[in-house]
Protein backbone atom coordinates (compact mmCIF):
# COMPACT_ATOMS: atom_id res chain seq x y z
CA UNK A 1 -23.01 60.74 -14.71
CA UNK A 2 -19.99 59.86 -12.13
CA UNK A 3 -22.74 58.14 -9.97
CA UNK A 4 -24.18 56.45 -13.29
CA UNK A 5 -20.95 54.83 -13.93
CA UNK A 6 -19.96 54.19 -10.68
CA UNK A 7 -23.66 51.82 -10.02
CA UNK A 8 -22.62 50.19 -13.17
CA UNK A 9 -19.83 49.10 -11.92
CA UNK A 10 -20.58 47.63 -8.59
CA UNK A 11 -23.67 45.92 -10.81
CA UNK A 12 -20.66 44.68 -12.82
CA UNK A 13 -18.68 43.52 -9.65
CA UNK A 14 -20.94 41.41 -8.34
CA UNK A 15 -22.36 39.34 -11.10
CA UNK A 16 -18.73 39.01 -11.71
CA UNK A 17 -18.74 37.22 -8.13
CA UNK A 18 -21.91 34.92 -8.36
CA UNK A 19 -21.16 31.26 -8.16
CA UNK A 20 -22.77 29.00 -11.40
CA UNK A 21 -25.91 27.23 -9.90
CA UNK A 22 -24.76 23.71 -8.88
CA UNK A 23 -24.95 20.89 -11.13
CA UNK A 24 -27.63 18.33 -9.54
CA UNK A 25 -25.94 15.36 -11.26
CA UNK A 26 -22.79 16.34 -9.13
CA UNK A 27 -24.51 16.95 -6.52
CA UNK A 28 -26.05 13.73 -6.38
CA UNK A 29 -23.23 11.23 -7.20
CA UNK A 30 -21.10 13.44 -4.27
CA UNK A 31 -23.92 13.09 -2.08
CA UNK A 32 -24.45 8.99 -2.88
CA UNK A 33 -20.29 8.65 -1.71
CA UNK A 34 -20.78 10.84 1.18
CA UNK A 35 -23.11 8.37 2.09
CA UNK A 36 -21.45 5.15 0.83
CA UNK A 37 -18.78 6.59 3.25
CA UNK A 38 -20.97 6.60 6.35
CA UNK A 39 -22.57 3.14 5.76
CA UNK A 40 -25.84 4.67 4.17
CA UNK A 41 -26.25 1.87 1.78
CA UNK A 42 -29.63 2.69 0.59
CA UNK A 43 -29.74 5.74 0.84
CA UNK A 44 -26.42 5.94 -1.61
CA UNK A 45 -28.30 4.34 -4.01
CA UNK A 46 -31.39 6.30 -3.91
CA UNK A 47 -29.02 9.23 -4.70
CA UNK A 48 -27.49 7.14 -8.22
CA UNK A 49 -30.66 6.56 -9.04
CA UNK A 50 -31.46 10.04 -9.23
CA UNK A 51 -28.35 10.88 -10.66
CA UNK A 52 -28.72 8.53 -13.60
CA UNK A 53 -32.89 10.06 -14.42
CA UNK A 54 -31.06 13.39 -14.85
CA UNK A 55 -28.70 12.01 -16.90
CA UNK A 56 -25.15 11.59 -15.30
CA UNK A 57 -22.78 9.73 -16.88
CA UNK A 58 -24.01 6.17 -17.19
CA UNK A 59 -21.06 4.44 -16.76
CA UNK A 60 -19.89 6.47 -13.88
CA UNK A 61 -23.39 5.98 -11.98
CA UNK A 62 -23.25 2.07 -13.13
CA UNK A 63 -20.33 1.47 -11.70
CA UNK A 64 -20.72 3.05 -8.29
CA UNK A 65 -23.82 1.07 -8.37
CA UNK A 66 -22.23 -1.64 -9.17
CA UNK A 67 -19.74 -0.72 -5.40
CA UNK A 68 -22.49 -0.40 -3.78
CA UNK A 69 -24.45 -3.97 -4.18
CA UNK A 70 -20.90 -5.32 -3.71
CA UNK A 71 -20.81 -3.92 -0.33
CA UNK A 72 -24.54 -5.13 0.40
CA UNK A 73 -23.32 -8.45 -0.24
CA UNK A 74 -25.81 -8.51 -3.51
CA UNK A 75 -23.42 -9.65 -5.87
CA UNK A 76 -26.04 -10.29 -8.94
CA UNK A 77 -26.78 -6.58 -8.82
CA UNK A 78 -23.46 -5.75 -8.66
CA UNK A 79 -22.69 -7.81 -11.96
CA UNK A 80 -25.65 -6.65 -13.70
CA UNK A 81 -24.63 -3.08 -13.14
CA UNK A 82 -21.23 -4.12 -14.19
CA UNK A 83 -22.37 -5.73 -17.38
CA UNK A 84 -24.65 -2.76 -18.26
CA UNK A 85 -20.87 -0.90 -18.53
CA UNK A 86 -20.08 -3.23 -20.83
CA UNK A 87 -23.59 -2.87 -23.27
CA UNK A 88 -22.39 1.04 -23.00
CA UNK A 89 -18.84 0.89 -24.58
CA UNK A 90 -16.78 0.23 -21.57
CA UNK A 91 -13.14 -1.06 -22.13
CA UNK A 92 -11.07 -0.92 -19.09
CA UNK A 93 -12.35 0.25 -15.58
CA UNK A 94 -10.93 3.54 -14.53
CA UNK A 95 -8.34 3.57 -12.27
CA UNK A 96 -10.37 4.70 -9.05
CA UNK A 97 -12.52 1.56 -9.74
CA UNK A 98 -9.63 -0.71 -10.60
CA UNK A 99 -8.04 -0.65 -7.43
CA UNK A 100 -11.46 -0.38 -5.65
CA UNK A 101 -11.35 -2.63 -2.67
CA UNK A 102 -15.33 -3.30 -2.96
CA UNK A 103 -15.24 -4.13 -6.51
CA UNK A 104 -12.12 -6.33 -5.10
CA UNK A 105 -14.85 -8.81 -3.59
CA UNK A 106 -15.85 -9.62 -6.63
CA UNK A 107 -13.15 -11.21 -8.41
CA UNK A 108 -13.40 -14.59 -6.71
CA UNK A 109 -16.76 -14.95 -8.14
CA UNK A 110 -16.79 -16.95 -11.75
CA UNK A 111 -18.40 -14.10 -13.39
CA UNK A 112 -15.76 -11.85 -13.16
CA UNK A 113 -13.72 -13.49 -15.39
CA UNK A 114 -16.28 -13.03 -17.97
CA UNK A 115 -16.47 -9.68 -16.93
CA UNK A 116 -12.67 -9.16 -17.84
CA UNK A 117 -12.76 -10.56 -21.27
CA UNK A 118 -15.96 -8.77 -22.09
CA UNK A 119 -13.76 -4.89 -21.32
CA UNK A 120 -10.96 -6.49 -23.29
CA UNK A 121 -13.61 -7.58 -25.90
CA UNK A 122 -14.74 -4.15 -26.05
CA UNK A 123 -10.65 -2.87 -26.14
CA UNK A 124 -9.51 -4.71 -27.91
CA UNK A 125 -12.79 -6.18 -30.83
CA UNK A 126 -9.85 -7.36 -33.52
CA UNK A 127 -8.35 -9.78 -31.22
CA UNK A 128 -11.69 -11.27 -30.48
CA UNK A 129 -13.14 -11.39 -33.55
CA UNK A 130 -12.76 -14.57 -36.28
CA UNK A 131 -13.42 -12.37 -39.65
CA UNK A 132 -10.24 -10.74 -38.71
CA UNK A 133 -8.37 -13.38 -38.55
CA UNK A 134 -9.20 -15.22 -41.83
CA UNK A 135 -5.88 -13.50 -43.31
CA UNK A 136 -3.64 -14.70 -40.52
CA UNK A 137 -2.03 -17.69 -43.16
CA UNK A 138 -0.13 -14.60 -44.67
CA UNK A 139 1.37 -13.63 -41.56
CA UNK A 140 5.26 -13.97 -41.25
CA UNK A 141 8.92 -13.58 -43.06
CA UNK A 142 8.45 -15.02 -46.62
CA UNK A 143 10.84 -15.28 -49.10
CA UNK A 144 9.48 -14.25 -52.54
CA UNK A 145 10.36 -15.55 -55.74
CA UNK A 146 8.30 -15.85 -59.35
CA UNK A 147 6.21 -19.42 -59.46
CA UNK A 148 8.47 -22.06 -61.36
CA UNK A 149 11.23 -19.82 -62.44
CA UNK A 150 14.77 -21.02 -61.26
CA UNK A 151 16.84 -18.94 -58.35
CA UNK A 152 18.79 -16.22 -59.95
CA UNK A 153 20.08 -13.66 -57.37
CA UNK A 154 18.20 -13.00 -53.83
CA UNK A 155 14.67 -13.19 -53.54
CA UNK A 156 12.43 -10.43 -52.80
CA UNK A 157 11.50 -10.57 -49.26
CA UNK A 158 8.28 -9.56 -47.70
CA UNK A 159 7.45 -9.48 -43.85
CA UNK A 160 3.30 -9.55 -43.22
CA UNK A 161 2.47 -8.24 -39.71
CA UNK A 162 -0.77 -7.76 -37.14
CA UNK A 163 -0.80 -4.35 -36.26
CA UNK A 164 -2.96 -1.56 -34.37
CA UNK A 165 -4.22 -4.15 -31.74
CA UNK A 166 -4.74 -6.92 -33.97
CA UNK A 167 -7.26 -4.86 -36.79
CA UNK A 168 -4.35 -4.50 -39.33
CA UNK A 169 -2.44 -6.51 -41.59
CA UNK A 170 0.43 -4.96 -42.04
CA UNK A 171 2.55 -5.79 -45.39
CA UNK A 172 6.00 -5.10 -46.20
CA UNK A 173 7.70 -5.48 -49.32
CA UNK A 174 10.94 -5.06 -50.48
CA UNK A 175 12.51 -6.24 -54.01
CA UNK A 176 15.47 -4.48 -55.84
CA UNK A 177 14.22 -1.19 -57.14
CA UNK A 178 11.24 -1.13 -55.59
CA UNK A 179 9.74 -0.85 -51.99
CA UNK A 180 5.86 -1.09 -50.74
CA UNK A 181 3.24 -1.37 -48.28
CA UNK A 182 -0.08 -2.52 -47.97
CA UNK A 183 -2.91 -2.03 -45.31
CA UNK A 184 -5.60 -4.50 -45.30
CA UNK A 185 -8.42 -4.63 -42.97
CA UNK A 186 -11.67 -6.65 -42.57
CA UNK A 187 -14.76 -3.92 -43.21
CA UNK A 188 -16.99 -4.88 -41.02
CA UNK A 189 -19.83 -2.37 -42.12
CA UNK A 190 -19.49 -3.64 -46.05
CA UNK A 191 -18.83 -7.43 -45.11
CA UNK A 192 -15.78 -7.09 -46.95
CA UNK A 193 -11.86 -7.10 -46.47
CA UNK A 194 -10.20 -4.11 -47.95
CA UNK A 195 -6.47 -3.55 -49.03
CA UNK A 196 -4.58 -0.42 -49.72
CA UNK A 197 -1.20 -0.40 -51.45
CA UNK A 198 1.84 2.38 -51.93
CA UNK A 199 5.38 1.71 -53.08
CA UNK A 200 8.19 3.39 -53.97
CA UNK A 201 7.30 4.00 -57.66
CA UNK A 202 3.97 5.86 -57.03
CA UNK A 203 1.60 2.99 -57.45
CA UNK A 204 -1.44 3.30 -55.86
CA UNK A 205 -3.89 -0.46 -55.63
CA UNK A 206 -6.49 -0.55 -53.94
CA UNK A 207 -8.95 -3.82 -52.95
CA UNK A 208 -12.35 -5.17 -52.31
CA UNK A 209 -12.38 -8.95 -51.25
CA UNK A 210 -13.25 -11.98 -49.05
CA UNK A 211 -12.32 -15.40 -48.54
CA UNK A 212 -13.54 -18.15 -50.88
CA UNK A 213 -12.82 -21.82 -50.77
CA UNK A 214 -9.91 -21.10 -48.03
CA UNK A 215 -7.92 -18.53 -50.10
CA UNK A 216 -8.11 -14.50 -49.90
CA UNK A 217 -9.34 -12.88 -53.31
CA UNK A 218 -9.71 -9.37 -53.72
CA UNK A 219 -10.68 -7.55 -56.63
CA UNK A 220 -9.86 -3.70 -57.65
CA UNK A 221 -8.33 -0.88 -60.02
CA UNK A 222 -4.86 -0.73 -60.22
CA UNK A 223 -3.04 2.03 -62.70
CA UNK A 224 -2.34 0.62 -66.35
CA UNK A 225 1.59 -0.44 -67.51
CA UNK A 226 3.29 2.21 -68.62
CA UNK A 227 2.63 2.89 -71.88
CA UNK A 228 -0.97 1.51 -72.44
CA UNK A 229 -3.85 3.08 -73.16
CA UNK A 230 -6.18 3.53 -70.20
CA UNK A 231 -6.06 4.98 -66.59
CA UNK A 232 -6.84 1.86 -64.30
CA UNK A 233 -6.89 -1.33 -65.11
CA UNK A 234 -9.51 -3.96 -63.14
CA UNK A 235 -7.78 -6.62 -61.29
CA UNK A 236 -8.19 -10.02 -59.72
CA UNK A 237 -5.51 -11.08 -56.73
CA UNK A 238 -6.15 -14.53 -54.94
CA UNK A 239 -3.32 -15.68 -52.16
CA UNK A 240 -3.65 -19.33 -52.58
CA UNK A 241 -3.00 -21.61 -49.15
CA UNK A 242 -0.90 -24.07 -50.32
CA UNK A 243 -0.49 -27.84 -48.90
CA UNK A 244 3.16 -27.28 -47.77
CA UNK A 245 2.41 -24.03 -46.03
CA UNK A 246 3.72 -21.89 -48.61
CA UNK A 247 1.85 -19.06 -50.40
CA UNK A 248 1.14 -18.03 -53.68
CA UNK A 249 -0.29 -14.62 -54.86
CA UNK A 250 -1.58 -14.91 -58.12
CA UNK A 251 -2.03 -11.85 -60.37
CA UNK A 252 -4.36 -11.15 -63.18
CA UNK A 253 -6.21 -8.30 -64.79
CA UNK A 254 -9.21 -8.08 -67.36
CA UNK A 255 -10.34 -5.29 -70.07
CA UNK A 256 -13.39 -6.92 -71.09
CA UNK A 257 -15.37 -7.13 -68.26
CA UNK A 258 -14.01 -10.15 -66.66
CA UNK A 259 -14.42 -12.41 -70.57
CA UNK A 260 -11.01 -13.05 -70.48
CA UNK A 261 -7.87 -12.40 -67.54
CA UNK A 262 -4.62 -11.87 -68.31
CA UNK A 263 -1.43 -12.81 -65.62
CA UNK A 264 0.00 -9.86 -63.87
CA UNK A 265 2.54 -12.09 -62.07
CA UNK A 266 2.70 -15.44 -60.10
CA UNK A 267 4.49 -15.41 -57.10
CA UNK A 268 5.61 -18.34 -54.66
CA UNK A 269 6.34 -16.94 -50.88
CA UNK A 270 8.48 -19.48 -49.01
CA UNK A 271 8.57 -18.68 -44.66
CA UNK A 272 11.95 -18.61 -43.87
């Protein structure tokens, strides 16, 4: 039995010992800088091309393709490759390819600056993209008061914000005796710009709309006065554009299926 156990255990040992099989993709893309390093163009790419049919990381084997027709002098190769990064997701070159020095030989070429926006294109899609901006009349500091009513006491103030690289509108309100927030965001699966809003006495709004005619106008459920029969009312809000740069955000709610509306509020924002 002693002998038993003790061929068991050398068994045990030396699986314990054996190396994992190497990975060919690895072995490949080491193999294609080994020869980068010694001049063996061809040869380097022969070995990407290899690693990319067994399915190495695109981007990586794209981009060291990309080094390599940059050192051959082909720069329409070396573009193509580096546009195919793009197609796949990229956003900003890794740092080992950033400060590449062939890569380097490409910036004076007029494609690389096409190159750059398309990563921050991919980065950064909000910043690049006109649907996202069709809210950007309600960005700034606004003083808030009720449309046609004369000053009495401070106005509310509200302060609208891009945030989260640009996808975001970020509002926030503040009145006496009550605080909020809202989150609005161009869908662009639905087509549709979406807002979300909290405050300070548990209201909950939330928004489906789009721009018509120049103005924002989103449509939702938001909870019934307090007091009235009903859970959620359904509710129209348009920001009008107005001539002198002001805004107005114009309140109304129906119970009959959109027959009739009823004013929530009418408010006039002024930019400080």
């Amino acid at each position: 039995m002693t002998g038993i156990i003790a061929a068991l255990f050398l068994v045990l040992a030396g699986s314990a010992t054996q190396q994992p099989p190497p990975d060919p993709v690895v072995e490949h893309l080491n193999a294609a800088q080994r020869l980068m390093d010694e001049g063996k163009l061809d040869a380097a790419l022969s070995r990407l091309a290899e690693a990319q049919k067994l399915g190495g990381r695109p981007v990586l084997v794209a981009l060291n393709q990309a080094k390599v027709h940059a050192r051959l002098g082909d720069r329409d190769a070396a573009f193509r490759e580096l546009m195919r990064t793009i197609a796949m997701g990229l956003g900003s070159l890794p740092p080992a390819f950033a400060s590449d020095p062939d890569l380097s030989t490409l910036k004076t070429d007029p494609r690389h600056a096409e190159f750059e926006r398309a990563l921050d294109r991919n980065a950064r899609p909000c910043e690049h993209e006109a649907r996202y901006r069709e809210f950007d009349y309600w960005l700034g500091t606004w003083d808030v008061r009720p449309n046609g009513a004369a000053p009495a006491g401070p106005p509310a103030t509200n302060v609208i914000t891009r945030v989260h690289q640009g996808c975001v509108i970020l509002e926030s309100w503040n009145a006496p005796g009550q605080t909020g927030q809202s989150f609005n965001i161009y869908d662009r699966v639905a087509g549709k710009w979406r807002q979300t809003w909290v405050d300070s006495t548990g209201g909950l709004h939330e928004y489906w709309g789009a721009l018509k005619d120049g103005n924002m106008v989103y449509e939702g459920e938001i909870p019934a006065p307090p007091g009235s029969a009903g859970g959620r009312v359904h509710t129209r809000l348009t920001f009008f554009r107005q001539p002198d740069g002001s805004v107005r955000q114009y309140s109304e709610r129906t119970t009959d299926g959109g027959k009739t509306w009823t004013v929530n509020y009418d408010l006039i924002y002024t930019r400080r």
